[in-house]
C-alpha atoms as a PDB file:
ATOM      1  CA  UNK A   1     -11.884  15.029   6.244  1.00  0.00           C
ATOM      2  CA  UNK A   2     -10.499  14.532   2.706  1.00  0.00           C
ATOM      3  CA  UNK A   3     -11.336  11.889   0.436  1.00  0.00           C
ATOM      4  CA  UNK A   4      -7.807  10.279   1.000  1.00  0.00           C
ATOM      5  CA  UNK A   5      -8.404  10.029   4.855  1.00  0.00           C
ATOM      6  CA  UNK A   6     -11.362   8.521   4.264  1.00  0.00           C
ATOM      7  CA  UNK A   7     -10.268   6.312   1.232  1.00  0.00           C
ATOM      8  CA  UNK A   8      -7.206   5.224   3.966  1.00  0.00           C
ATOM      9  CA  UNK A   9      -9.554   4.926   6.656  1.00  0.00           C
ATOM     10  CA  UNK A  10     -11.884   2.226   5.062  1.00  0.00           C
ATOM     11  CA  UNK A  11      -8.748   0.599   3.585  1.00  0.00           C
ATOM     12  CA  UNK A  12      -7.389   0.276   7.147  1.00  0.00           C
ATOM     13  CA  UNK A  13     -11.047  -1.061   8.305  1.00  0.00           C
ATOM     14  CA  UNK A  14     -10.718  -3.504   5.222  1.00  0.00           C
ATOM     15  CA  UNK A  15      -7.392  -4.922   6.141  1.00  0.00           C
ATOM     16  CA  UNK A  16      -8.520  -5.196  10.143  1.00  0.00           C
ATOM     17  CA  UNK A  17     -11.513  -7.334   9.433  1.00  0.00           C
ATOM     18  CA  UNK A  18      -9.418  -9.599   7.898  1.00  0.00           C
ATOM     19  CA  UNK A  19      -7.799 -12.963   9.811  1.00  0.00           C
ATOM     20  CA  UNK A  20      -3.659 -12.197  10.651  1.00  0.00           C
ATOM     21  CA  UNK A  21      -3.421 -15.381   8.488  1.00  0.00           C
ATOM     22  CA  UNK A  22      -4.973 -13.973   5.417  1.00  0.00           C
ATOM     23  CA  UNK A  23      -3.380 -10.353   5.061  1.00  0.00           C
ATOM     24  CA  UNK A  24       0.097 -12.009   3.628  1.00  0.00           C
ATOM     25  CA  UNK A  25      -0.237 -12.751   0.563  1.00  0.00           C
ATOM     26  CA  UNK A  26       0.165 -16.959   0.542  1.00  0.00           C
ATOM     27  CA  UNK A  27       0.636 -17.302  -2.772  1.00  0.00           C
ATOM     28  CA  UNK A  28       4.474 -16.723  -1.654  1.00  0.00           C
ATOM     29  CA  UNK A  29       7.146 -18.793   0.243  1.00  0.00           C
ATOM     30  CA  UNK A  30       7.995 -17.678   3.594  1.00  0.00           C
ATOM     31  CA  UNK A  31      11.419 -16.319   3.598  1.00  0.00           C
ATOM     32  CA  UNK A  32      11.891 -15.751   7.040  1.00  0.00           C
ATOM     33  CA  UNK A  33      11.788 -17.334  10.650  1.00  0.00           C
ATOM     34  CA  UNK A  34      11.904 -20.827   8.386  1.00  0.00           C
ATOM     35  CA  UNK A  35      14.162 -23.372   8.261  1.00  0.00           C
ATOM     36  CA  UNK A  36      17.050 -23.991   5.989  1.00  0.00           C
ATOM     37  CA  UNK A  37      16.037 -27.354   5.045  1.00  0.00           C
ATOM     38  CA  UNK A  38      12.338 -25.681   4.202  1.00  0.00           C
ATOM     39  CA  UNK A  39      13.898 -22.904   2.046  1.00  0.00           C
ATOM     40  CA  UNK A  40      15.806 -25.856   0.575  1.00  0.00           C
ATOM     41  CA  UNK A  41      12.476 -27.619  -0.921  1.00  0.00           C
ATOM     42  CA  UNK A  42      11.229 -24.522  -1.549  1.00  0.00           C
ATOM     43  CA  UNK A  43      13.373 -23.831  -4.272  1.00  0.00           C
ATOM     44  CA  UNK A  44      14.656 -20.704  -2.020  1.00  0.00           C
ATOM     45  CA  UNK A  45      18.282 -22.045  -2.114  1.00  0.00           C
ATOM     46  CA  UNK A  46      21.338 -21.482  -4.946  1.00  0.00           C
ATOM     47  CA  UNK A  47      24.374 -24.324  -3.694  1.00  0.00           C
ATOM     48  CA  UNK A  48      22.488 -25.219  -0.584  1.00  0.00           C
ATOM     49  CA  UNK A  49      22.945 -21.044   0.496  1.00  0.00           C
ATOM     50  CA  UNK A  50      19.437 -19.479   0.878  1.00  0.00           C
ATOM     51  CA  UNK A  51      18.881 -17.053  -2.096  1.00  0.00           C
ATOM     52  CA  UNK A  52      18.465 -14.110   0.746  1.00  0.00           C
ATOM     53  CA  UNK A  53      22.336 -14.852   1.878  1.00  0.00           C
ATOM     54  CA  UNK A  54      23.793 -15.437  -1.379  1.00  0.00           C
ATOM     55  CA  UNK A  55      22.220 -12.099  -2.585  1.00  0.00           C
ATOM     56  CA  UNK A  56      23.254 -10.055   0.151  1.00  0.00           C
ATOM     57  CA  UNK A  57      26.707 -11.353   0.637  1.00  0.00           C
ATOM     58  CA  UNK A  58      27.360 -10.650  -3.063  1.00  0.00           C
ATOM     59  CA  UNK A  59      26.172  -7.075  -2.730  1.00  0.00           C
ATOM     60  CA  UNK A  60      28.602  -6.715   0.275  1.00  0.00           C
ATOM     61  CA  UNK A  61      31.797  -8.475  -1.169  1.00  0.00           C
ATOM     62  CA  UNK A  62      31.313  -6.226  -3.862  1.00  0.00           C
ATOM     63  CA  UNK A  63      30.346  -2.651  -1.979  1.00  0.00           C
ATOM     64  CA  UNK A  64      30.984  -3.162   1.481  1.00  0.00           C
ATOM     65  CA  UNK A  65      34.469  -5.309   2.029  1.00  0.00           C
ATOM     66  CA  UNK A  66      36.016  -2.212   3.093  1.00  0.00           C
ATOM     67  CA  UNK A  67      33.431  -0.343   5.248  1.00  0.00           C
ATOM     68  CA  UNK A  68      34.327  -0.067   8.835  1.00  0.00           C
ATOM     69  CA  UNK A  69      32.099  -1.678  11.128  1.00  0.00           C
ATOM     70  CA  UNK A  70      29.701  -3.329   8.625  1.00  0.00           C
ATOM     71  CA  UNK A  71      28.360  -5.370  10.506  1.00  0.00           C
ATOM     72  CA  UNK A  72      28.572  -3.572  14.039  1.00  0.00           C
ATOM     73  CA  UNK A  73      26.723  -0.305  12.652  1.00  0.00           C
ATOM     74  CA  UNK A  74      23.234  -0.817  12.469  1.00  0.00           C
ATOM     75  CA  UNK A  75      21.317   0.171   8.962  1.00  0.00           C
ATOM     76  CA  UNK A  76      18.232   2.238   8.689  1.00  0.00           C
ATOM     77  CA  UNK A  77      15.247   0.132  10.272  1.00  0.00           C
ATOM     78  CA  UNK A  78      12.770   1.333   7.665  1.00  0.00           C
ATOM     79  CA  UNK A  79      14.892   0.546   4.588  1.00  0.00           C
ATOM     80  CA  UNK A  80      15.796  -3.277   6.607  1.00  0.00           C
ATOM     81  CA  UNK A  81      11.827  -3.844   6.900  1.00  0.00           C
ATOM     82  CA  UNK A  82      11.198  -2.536   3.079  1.00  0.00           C
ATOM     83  CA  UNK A  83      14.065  -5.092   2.256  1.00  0.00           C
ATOM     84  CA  UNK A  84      12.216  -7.400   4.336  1.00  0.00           C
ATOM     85  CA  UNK A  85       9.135  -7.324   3.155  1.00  0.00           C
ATOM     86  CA  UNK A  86      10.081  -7.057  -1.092  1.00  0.00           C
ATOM     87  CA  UNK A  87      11.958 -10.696  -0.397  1.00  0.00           C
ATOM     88  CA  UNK A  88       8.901 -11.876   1.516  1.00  0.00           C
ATOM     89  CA  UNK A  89       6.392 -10.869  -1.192  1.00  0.00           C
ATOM     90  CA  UNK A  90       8.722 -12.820  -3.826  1.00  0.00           C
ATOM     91  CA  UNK A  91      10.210  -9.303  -5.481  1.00  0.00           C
ATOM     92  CA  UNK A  92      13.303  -8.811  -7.105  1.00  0.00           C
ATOM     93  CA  UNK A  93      15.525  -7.194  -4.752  1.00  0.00           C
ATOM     94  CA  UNK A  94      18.233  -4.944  -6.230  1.00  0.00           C
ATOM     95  CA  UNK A  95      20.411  -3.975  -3.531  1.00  0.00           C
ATOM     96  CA  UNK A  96      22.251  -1.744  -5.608  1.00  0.00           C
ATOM     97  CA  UNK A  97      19.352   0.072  -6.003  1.00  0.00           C
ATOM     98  CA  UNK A  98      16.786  -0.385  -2.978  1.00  0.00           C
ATOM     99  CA  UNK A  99      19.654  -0.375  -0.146  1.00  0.00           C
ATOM    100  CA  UNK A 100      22.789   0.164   1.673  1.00  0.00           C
ATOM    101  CA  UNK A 101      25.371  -1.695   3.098  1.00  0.00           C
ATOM    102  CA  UNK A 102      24.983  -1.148   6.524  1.00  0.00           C
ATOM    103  CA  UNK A 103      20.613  -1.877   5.997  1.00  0.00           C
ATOM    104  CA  UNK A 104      21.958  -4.771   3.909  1.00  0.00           C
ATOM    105  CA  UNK A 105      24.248  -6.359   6.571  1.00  0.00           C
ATOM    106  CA  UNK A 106      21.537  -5.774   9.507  1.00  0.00           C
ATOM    107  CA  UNK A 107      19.113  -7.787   7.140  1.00  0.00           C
ATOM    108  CA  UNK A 108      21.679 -10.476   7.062  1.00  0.00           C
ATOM    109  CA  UNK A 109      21.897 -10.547  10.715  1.00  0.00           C
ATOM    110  CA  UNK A 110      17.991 -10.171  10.695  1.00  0.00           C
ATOM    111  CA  UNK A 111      17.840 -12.989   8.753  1.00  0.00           C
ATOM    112  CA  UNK A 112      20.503 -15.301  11.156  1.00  0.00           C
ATOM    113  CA  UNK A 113      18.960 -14.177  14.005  1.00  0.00           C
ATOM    114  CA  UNK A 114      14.978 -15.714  12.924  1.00  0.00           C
ATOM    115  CA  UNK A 115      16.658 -19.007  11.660  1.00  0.00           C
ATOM    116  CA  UNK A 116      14.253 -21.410  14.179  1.00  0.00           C
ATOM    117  CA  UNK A 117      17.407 -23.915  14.386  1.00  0.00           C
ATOM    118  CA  UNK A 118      20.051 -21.622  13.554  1.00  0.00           C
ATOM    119  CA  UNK A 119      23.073 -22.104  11.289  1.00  0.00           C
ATOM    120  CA  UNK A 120      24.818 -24.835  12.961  1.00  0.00           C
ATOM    121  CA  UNK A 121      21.486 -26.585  14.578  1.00  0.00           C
ATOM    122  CA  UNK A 122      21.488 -29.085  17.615  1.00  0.00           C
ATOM    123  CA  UNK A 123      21.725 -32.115  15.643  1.00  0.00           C
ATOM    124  CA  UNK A 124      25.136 -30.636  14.214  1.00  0.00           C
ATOM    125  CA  UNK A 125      26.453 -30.111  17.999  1.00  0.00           C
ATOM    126  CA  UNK A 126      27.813 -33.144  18.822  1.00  0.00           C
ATOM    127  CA  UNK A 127      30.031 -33.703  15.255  1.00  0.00           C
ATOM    128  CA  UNK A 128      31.702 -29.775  15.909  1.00  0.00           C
ATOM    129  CA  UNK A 129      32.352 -31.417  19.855  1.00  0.00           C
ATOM    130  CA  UNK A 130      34.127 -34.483  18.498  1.00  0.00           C
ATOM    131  CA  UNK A 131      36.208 -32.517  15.950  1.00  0.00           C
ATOM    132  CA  UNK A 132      37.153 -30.282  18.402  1.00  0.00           C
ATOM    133  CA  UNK A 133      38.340 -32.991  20.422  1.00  0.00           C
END
């Protein structure tokens, strides 16, 4: 075997031993699968808009208005979950740079789609009900 095999095979070992809880590094806010109130008073928010949404719906006004089926055409998987994982480590995410818009858009509806409560939560039912009526 070569040194990096083995080098990568000890690193795996390393990473194994350790609790689920304790391989993310803690240090930074969970970004998603949280509430919007918690991303709120985590300082996660610009306007009341999570930082995440306002970012990515900047980058798409500006470079994807106008592509068909932005949001119906699913972006590359491994470029969502290395989008994914540079906003849950606390990195500076240039979309410009590190993405697409169709990867962008699927991390926006990535993003939706782990809200625990969602956008408009149960508490909010009632008032859109009323209104309607």
């Amino acid at each position: 075997q070569s040194k990096s095999a083995v080098r990568l095979k000890e690193d795996m070992k390393k990473i194994a031993a350790l609790p689920l809880n304790k391989q993310r590094d803690t240090t930074c806010p969970k970004v998603f699968g949280v509430s919007l109130l918690e991303l709120q008073q985590q300082g996660l928010s610009k306007n009341g808009i999570p930082i995440i949404v306002w970012n990515i719906v900047e980058y798409l006004t500006q470079h994807g208005i106008t592509q068909e089926g932005l949001f119906r055409v699913n972006g590359s998987m491994k470029m969502v979950e290395q989008l994914r994982l540079q906003y849950e480590r606390g990195e500076e995410v240039e979309l410009v740079k590190d993405g697409d818009v169709y990867s962008a858009a699927s991390l926006l509806k990535l993003f939706l789609r782990e809200l625990p409560d969602g956008i408009i939560t149960s508490a909010l039912h009632p008032r859109f009900i009323q209104l309607y009526q």
